[in-house]
Protein backbone atom coordinates (compact mmCIF):
# COMPACT_ATOMS: atom_id res chain seq x y z
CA UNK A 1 -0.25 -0.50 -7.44
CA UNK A 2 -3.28 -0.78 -5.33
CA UNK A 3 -6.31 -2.61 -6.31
CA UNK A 4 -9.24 -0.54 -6.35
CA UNK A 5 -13.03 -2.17 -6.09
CA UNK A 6 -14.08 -1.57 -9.28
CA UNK A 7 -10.58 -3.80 -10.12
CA UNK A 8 -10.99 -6.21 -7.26
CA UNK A 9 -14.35 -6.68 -8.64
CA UNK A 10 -13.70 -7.04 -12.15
CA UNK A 11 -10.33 -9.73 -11.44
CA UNK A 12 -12.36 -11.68 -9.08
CA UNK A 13 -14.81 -12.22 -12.11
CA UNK A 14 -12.66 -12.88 -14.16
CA UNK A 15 -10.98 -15.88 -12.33
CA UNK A 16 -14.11 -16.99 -11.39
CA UNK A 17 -15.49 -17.29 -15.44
CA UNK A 18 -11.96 -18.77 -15.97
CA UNK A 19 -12.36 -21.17 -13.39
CA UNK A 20 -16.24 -22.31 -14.29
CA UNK A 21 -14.88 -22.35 -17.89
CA UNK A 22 -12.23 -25.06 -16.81
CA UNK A 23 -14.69 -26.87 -14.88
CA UNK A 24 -16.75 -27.34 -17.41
CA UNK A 25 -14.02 -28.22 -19.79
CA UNK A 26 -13.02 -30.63 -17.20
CA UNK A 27 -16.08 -32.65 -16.81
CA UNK A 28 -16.84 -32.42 -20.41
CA UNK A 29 -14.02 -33.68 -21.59
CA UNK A 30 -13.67 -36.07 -19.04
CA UNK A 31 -17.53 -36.97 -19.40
CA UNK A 32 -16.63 -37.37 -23.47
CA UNK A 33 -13.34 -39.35 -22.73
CA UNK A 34 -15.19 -41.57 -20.70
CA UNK A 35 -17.89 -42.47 -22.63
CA UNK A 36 -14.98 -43.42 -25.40
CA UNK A 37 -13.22 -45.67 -22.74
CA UNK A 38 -16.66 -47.51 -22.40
CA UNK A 39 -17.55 -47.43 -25.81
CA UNK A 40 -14.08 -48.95 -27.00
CA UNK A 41 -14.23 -51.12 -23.99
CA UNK A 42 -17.41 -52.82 -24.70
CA UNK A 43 -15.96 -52.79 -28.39
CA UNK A 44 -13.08 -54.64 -26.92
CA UNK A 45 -15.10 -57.12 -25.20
CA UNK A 46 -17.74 -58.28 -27.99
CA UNK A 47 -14.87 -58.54 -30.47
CA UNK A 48 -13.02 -60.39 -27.92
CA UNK A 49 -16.17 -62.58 -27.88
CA UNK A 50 -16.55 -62.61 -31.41
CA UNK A 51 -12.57 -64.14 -31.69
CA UNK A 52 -13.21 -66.37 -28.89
CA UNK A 53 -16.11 -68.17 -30.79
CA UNK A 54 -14.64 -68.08 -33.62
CA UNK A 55 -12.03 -70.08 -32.09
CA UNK A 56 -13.99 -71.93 -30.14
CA UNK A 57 -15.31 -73.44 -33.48
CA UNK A 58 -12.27 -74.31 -35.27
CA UNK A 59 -10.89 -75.72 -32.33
CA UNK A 60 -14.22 -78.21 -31.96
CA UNK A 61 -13.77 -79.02 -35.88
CA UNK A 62 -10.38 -79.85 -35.61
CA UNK A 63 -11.20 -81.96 -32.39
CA UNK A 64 -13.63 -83.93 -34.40
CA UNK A 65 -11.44 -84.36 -37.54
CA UNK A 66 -8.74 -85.41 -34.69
CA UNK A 67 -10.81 -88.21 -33.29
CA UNK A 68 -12.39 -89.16 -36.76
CA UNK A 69 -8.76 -89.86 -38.05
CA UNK A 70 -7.44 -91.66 -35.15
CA UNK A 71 -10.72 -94.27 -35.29
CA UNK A 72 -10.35 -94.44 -39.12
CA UNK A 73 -6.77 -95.44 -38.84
CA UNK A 74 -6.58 -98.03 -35.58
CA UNK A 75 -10.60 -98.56 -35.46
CA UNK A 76 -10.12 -98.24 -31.86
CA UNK A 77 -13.41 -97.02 -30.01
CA UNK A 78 -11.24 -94.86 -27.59
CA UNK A 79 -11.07 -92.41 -30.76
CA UNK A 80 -14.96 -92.16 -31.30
CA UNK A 81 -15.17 -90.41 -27.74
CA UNK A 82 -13.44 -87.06 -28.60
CA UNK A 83 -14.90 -87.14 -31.77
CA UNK A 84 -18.52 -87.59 -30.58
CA UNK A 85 -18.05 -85.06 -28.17
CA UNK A 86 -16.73 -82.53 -30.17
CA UNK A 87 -19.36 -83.07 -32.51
CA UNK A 88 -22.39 -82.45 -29.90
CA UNK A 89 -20.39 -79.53 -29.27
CA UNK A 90 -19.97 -78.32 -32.78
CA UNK A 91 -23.35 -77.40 -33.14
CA UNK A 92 -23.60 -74.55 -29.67
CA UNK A 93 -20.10 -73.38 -31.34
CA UNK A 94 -21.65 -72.27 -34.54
CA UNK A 95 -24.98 -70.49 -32.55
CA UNK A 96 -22.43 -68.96 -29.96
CA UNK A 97 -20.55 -67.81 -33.32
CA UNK A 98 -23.06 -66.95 -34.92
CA UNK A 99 -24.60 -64.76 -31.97
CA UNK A 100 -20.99 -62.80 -31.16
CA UNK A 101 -20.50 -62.23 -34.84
CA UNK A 102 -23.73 -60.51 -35.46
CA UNK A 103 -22.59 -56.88 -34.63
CA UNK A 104 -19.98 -57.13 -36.87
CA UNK A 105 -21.68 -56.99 -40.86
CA UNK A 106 -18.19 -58.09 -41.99
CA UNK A 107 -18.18 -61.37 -40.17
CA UNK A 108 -21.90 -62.27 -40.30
CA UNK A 109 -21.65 -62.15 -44.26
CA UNK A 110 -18.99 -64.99 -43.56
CA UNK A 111 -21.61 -67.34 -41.87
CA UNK A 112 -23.39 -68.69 -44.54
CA UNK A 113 -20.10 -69.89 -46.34
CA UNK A 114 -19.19 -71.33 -42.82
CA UNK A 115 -22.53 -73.28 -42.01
CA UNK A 116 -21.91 -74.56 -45.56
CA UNK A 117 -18.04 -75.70 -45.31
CA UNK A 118 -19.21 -77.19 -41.69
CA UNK A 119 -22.13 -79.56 -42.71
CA UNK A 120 -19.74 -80.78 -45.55
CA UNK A 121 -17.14 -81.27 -43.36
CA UNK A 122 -19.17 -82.83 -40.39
CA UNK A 123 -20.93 -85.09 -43.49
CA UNK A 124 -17.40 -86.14 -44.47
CA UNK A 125 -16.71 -87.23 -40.68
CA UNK A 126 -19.53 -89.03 -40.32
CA UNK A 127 -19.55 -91.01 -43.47
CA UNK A 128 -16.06 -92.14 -42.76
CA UNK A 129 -17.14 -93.03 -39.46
CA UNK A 130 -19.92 -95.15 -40.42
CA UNK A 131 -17.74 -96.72 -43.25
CA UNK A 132 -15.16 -97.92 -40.52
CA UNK A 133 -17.91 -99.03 -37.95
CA UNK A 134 -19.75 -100.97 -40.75
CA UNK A 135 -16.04 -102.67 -41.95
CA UNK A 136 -14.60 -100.45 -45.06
CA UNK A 137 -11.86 -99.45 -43.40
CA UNK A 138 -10.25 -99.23 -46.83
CA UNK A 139 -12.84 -96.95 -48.12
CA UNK A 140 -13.18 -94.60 -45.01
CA UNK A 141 -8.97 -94.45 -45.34
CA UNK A 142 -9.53 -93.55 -49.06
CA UNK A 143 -11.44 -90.73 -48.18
CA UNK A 144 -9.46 -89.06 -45.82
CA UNK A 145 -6.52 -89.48 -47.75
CA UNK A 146 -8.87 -88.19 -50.90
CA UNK A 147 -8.38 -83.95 -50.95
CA UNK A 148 -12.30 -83.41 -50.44
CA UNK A 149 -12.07 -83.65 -46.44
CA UNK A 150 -8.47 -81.51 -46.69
CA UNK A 151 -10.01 -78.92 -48.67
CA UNK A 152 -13.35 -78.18 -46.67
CA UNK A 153 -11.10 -78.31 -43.88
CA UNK A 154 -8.13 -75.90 -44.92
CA UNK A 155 -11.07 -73.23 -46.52
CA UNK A 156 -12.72 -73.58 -42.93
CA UNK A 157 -9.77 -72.78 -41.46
CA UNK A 158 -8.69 -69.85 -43.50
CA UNK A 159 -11.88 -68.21 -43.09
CA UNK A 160 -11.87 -68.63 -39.26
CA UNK A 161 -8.28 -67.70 -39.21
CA UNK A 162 -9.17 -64.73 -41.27
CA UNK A 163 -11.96 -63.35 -38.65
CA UNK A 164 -9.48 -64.44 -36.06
CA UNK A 165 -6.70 -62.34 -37.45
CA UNK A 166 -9.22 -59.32 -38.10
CA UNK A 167 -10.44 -59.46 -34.45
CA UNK A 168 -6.58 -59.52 -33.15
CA UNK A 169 -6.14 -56.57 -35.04
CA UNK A 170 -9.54 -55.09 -34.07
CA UNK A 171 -8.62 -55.77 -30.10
CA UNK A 172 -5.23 -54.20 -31.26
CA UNK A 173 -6.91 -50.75 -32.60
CA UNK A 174 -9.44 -50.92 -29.56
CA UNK A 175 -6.86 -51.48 -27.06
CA UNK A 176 -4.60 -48.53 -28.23
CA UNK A 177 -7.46 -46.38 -28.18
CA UNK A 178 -8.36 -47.10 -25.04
CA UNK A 179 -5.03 -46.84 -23.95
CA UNK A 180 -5.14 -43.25 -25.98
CA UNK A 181 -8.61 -42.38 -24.10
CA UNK A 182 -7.30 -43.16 -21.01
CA UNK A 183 -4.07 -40.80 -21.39
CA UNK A 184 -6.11 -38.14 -22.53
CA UNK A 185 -8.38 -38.37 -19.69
CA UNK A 186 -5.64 -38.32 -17.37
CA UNK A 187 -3.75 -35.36 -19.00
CA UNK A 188 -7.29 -33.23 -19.02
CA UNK A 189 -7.46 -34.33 -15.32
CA UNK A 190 -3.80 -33.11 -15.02
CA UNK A 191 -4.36 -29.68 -16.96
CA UNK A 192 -7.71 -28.80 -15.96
CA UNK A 193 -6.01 -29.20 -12.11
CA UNK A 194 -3.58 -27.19 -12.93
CA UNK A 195 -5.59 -24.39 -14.80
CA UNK A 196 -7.84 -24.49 -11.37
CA UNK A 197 -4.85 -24.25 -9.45
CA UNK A 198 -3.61 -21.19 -11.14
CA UNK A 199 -7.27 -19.41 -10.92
CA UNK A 200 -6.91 -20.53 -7.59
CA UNK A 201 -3.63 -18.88 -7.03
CA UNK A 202 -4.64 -16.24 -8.82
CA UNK A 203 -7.73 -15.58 -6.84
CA UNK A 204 -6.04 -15.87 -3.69
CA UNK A 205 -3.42 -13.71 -5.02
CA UNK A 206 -6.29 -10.62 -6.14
CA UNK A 207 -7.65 -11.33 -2.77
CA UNK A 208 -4.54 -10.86 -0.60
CA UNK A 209 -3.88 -8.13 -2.72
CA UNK A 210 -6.41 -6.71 -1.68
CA UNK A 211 -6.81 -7.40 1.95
CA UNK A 212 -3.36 -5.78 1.27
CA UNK A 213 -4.82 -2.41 -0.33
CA UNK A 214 -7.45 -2.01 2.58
CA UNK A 215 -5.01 -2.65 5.06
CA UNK A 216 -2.84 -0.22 3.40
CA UNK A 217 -6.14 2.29 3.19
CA UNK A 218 -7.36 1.70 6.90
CA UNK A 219 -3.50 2.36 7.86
CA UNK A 220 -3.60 5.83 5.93
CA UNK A 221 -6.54 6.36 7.14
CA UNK A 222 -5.44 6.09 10.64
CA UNK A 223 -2.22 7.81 10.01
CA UNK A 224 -4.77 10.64 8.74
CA UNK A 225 -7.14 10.63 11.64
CA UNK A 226 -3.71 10.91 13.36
CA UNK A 227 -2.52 13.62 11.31
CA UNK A 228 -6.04 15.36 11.84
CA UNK A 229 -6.15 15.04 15.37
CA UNK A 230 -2.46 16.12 15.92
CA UNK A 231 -3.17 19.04 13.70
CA UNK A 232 -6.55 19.83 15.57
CA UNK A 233 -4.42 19.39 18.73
CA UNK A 234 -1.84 21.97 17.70
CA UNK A 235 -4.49 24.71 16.21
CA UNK A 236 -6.03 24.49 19.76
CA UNK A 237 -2.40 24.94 21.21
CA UNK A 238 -2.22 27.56 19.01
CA UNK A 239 -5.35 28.91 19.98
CA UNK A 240 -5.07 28.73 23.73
CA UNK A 241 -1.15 30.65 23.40
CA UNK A 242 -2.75 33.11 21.06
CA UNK A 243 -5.43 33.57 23.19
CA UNK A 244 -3.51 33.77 26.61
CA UNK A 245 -1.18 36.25 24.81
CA UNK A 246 -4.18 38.15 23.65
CA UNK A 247 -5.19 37.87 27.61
CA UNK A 248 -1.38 39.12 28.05
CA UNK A 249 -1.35 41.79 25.73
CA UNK A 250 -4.48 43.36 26.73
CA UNK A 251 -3.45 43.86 30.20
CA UNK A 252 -0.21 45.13 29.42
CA UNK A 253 -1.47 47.14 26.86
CA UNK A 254 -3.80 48.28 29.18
CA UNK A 255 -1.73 48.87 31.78
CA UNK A 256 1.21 50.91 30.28
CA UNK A 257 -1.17 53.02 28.18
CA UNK A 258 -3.35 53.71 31.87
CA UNK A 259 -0.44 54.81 33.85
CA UNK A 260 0.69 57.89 31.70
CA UNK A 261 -2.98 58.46 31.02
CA UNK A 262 -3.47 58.41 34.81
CA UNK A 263 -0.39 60.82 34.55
CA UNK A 264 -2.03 63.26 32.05
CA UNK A 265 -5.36 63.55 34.57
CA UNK A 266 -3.31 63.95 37.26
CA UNK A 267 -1.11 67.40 35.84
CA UNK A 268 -4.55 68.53 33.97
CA UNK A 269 -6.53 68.66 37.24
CA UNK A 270 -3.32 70.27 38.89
CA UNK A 271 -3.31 72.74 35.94
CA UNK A 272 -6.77 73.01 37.09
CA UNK A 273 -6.13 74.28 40.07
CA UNK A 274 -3.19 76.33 38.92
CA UNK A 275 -5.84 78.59 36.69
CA UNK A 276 -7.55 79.70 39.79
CA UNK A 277 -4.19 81.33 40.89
CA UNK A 278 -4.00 82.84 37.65
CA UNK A 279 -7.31 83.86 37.41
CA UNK A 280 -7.27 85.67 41.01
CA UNK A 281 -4.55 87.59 39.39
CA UNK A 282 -5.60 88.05 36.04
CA UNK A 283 -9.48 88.74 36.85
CA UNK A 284 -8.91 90.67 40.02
CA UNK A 285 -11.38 93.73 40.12
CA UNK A 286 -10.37 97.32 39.65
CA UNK A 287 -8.23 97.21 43.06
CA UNK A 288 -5.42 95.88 43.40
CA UNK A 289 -4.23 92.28 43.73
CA UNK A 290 -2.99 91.06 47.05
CA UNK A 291 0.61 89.89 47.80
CA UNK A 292 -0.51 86.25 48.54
CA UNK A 293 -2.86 86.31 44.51
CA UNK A 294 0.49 88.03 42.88
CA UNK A 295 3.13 85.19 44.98
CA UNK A 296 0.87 82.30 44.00
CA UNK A 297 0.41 83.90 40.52
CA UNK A 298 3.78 83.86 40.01
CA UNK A 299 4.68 80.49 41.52
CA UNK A 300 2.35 78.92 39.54
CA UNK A 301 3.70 80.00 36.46
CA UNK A 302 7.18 79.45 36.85
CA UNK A 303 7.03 75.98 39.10
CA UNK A 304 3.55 74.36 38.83
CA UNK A 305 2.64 74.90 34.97
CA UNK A 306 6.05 74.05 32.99
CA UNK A 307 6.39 70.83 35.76
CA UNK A 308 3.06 69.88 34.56
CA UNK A 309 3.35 70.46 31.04
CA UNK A 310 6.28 68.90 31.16
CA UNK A 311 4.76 65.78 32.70
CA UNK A 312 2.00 66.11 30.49
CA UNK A 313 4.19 66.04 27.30
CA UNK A 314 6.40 63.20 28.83
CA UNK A 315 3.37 61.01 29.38
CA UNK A 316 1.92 61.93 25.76
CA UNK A 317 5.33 60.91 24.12
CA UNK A 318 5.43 57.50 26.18
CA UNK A 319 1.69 57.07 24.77
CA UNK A 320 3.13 57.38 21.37
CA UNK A 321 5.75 55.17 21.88
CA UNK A 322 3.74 52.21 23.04
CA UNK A 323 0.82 53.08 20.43
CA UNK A 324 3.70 53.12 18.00
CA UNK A 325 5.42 49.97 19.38
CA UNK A 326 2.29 48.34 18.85
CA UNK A 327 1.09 49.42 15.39
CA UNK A 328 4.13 47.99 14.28
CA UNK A 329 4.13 44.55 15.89
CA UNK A 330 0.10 45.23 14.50
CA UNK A 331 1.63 46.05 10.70
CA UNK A 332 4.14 43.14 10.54
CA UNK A 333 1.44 40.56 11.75
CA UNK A 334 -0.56 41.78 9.12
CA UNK A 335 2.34 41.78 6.36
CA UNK A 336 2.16 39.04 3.36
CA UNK A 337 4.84 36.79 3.60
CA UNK A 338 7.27 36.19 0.39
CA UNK A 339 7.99 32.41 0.66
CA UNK A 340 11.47 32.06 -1.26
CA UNK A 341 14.36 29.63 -0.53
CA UNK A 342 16.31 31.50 2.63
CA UNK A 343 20.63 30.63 2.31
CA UNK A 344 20.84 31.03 6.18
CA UNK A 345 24.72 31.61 5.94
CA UNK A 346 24.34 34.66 3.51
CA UNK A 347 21.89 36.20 5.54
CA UNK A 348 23.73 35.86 8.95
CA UNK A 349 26.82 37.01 7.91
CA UNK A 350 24.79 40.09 6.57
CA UNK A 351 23.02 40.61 9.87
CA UNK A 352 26.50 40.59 11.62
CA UNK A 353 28.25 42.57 9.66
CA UNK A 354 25.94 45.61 11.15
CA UNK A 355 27.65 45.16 14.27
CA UNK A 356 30.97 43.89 13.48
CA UNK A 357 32.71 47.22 14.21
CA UNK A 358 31.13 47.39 17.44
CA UNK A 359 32.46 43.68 18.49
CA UNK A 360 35.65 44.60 16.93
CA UNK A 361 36.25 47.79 18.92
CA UNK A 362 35.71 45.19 22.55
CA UNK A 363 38.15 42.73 21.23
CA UNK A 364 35.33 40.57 20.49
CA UNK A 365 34.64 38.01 17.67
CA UNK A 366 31.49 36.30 16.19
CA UNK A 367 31.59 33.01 14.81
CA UNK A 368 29.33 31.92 12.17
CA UNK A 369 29.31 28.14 11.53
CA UNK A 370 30.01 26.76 8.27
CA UNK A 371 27.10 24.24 7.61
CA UNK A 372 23.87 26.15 7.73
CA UNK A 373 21.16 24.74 5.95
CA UNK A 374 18.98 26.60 2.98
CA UNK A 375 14.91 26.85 4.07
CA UNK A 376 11.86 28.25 2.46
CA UNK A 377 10.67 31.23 4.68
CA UNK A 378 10.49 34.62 4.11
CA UNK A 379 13.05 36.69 4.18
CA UNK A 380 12.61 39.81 5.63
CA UNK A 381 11.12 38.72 8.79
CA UNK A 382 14.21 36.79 9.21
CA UNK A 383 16.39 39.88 8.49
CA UNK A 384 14.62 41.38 11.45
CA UNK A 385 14.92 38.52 13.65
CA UNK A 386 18.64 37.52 13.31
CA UNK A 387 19.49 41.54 13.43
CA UNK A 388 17.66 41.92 16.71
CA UNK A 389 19.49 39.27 18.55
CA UNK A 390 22.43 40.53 16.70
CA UNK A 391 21.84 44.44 18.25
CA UNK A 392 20.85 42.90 22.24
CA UNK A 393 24.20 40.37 22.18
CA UNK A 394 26.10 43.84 21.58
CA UNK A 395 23.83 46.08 23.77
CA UNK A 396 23.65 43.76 26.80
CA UNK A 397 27.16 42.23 26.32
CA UNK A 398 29.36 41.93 29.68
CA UNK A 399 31.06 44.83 30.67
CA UNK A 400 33.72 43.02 32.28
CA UNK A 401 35.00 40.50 29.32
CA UNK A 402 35.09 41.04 25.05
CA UNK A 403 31.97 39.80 24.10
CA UNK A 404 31.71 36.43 21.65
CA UNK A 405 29.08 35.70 19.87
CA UNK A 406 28.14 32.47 18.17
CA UNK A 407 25.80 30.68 15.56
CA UNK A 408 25.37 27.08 15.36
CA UNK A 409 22.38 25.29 13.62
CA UNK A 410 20.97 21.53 13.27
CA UNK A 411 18.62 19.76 11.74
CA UNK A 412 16.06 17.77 13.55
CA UNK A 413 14.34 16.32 10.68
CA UNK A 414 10.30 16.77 10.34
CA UNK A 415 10.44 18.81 13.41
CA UNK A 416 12.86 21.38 11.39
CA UNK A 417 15.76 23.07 12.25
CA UNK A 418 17.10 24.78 15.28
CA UNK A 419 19.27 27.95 15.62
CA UNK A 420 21.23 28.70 18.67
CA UNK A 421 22.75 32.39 19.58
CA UNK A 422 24.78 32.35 22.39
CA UNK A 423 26.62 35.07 23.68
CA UNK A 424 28.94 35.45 26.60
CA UNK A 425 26.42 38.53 27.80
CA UNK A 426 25.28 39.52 30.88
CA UNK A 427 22.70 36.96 31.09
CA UNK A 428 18.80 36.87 32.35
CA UNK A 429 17.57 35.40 35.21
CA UNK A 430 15.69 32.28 35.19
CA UNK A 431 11.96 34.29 36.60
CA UNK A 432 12.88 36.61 33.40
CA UNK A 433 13.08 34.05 30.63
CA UNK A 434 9.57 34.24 29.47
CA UNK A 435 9.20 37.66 30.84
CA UNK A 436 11.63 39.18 28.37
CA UNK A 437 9.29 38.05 25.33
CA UNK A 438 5.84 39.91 26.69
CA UNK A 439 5.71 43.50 25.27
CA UNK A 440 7.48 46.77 26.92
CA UNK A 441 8.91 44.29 29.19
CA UNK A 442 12.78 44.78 30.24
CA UNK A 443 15.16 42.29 32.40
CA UNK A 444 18.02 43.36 34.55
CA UNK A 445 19.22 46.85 35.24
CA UNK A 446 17.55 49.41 32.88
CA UNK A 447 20.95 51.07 31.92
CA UNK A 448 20.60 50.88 28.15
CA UNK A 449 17.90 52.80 25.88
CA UNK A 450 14.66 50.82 24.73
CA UNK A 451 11.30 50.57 25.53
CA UNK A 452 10.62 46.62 26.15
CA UNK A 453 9.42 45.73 22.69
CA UNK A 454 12.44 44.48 20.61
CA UNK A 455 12.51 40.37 21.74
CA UNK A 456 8.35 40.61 21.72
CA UNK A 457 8.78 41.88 17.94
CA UNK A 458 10.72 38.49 17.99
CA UNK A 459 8.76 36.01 19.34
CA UNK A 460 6.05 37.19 17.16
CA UNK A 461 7.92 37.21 13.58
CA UNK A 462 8.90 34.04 14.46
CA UNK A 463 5.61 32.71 15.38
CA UNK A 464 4.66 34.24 11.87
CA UNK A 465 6.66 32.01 10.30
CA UNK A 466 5.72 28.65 11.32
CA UNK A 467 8.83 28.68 14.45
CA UNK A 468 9.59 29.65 18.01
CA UNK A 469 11.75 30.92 19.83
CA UNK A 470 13.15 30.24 23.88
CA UNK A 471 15.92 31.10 25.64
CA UNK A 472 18.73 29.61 28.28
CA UNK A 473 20.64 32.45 30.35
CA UNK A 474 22.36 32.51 33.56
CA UNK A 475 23.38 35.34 35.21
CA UNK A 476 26.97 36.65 34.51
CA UNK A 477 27.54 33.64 32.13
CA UNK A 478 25.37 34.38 29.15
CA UNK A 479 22.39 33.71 26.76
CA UNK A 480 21.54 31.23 24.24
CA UNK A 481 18.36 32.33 22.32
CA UNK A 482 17.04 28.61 20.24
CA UNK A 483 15.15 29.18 17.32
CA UNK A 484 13.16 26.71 15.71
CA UNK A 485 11.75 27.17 12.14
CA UNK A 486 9.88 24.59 9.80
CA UNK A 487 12.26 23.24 6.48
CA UNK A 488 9.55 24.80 4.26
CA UNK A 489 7.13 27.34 5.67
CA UNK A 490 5.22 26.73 1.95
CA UNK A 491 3.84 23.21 3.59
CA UNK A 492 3.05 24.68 6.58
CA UNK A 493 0.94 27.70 4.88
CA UNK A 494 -1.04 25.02 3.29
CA UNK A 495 -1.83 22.81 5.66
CA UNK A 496 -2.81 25.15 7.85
CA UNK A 497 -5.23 26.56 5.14
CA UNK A 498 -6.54 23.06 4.65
């Protein structure tokens, strides 16, 4: 269905609000997603810290138990090394510690307890140290074997271990988050590319849609201008035949309406002239008429009056005729057309039964084919038509041969149908054909009755409805008369009316 502006309009918003919508979905989600990745990234990498110090410090304190129980047992000075140094150390482990573990409440309540467990335990190292250096051995190896040192040691440891284990499962939770965060973004990145995808397509789909519509439109419209023009094209055909057959009629009109007119002047001056013969003899004075008055008298009345009436009544009856021939071809012009569906078939076989005793009595047959179409036309005028050409294939048939007659039809589509007479007749010449069609106009020898306005009362129903008619004739061989009518005279009506 085409797309009409208002539509084209309306969908193009549409994909467009859908579009900006998804945009904006886009980039806030993937603004929002984002600042989670950072958030549980920077999460990530201060507990990481945070576990990192906290191991950091247990692993100093159990490098300075290490070294502390090493130099208690052998009293070697190789042990007091690793202890010293892990004990300089010990002290930046608990402020790095302490610093990593203050955004977390739930390991800074821990330090306190730490510091506490850490000078104990660093006091215990040291006072066993001293007691070796100073020569208790014995007393520095009772301590460490004494549960004081063991028990600082193993509570240090547990609590370390404890924020240890907490941060593992902190970086755990952070890192499937992330993970989670990152997925998300790249399934939003994923969707939202495919929801501007399909406004995409779907814009470009509206659009060619309707690129498609106007080219339909401008294509129509062309095919209208066309139409227009042709149809403008064929009224002025119309109009220049109509008008040269105005031209046409006129003069013949004119003409054969002149000449007995011309005919009537003539014999009424003549009876003129006859009076004063008459009137010598009728008007004579009291003597008596001469010889020459009563001979001229009397010639005029038996010779020159009845031959002049007589011409005068001739040419007065030939006037009638032709103002007759024309007030039909006038009347039929002017008749409203019944537009019903025509069965050509019927109607032939109708028209040729008038004259099927006539072919019948020659030997002669008439062949109607089989596969005549139905048309919309009216049906009258075609009565006419087909009986006329009917009535001249018998009148003007060949005197020499039994006359056949034939109908054949075909169908040529838009352009309508074509019917074909043909007839074995005398034939026409070829400076006739068009002749024969022009009123009171006759072809060939003028041995049968008619006055030359039969095929003109043709050509003119025919015209009437929407057709035409031609002819092909040779002499001696015979005539095919083609007539072509529109499927549906209807359509034609209106489209000449619009």
């Amino acid at each position: 269905m085409p797309i009409s502006n208002i539509a084209f309009v309306r969908s193009t918003l549409i994909m467009l609000f859908t579009g900006a919508i998804a945009l904006i979905g886009i980039v806030a989600m993937s603004l929002w997603l984002s600042n989670s990745v950072q958030t549980y990234f920077t999460d990530l990498v201060q507990i990481r810290s945070a576990r990192s110090a906290a191991a950091d410090l247990l692993s100093a304190l159990q490098d300075a138990e290490t070294g502390q129980r090493g130099y208690v047992i052998t009293g070697e000075e190789a042990y007091l090394r690793p202890y010293e140094d892990a004990l300089a150390a010990l002290a930046e482990r608990q402020r790095d510690f302490q610093q990593q573990a203050a955004p977390f409440p739930q390991y800074e309540r821990s330090i306190p307890q730490l510091n506490a467990l850490i000078a104990e335990k660093a006091a215990e190292l040291r006072e066993t140290i001293n007691m070796v250096a100073s020569g208790n051995t014995a007393g520095a190896v009772q301590v460490v074997r004494s549960d004081r040192g063991r028990t600082t040691m193993d509570d240090i440891r547990n609590r370390l271990g404890a924020i240890i284990a907490d941060a593992d499962e902190q970086l755990r939770i952070r890192v499937d988050e992330t993970t989670s965060a990152s997925r998300a973004l790249q399934w939003t990145t994923v969707i939202g590319a495919i929801v501007i995808v399909g406004v995409l397509g779907g814009a470009v789909a509206v659009i060619l849609q309707h690129v498609r519509d106007l080219n339909a439109a401008r294509r129509e419209v062309e095919s209208l201008n066309s139409g227009l023009e042709l149809r403008v094209n064929e009224r002025t055909e119309e109009l220049i035949r109509a008008n040269q057959e105005i031209q046409r009629f006129a003069y013949i009109v004119t003409h054969d309406l002149r000449a007995p007119l011309v005919n009537i002047m003539g014999f009424t001056s003549e009876l003129e002239e006859s009076l004063k013969s008459i009137q010598a003899y009728v008007l004579a004075d009291e003597k008596t008429p001469s010889e020459v008055d009563i001979l001229d008298a009397r010639r005029v009345a038996t010779d020159d009056l009845p031959e002049a009436i007589g011409f005068i009544r001739s040419s007065t009856r030939k006037m009638d005729a032709l103002i007759n021939a024309i007030l039909k071809i006038s009347r039929d012009g002017r008749r409203e057309l019944k537009i019903e569906r025509v069965e050509l078939k019927p109607l032939l076989d109708a028209a040729a039964a008038s004259i099927n005793h006539q072919v019948t009595e020659a030997n002669g047959d008439v062949h109607i084919a089989g596969d005549l179409p139905a048309i919309v036309t009216d049906r009258l005028s075609l009565e006419q038509v087909f009986g006329n050409l009917f009535d001249n294939a018998v009148k003007y048939q060949h005197p020499g041969r039994a006359p056949r007659i034939s109908v054949r039809s075909r169908n040529e589509g838009r352009s309508g149908i074509v019917v074909e007479f043909s007839d074995n007749g005398r034939g026409i010449a070829a400076e006739d054909h068009e002749r024969i069609f022009e009123l009171f106009r006759r072809s060939g020898q003028q041995d049968m009755p008619g006055e030359g306005i039969g095929l003109a009362h043709v050509r003119s129903m025919v015209r009437n409805l929407g057709g035409d008619i031609s002819v092909r004739s040779e002499v001696g061989v015979g005539t095919t008369f083609v007539i072509r009518l529109p499927q549906d005279l209807g359509k034609v009506v209106r489209r000449m009316q619009a």
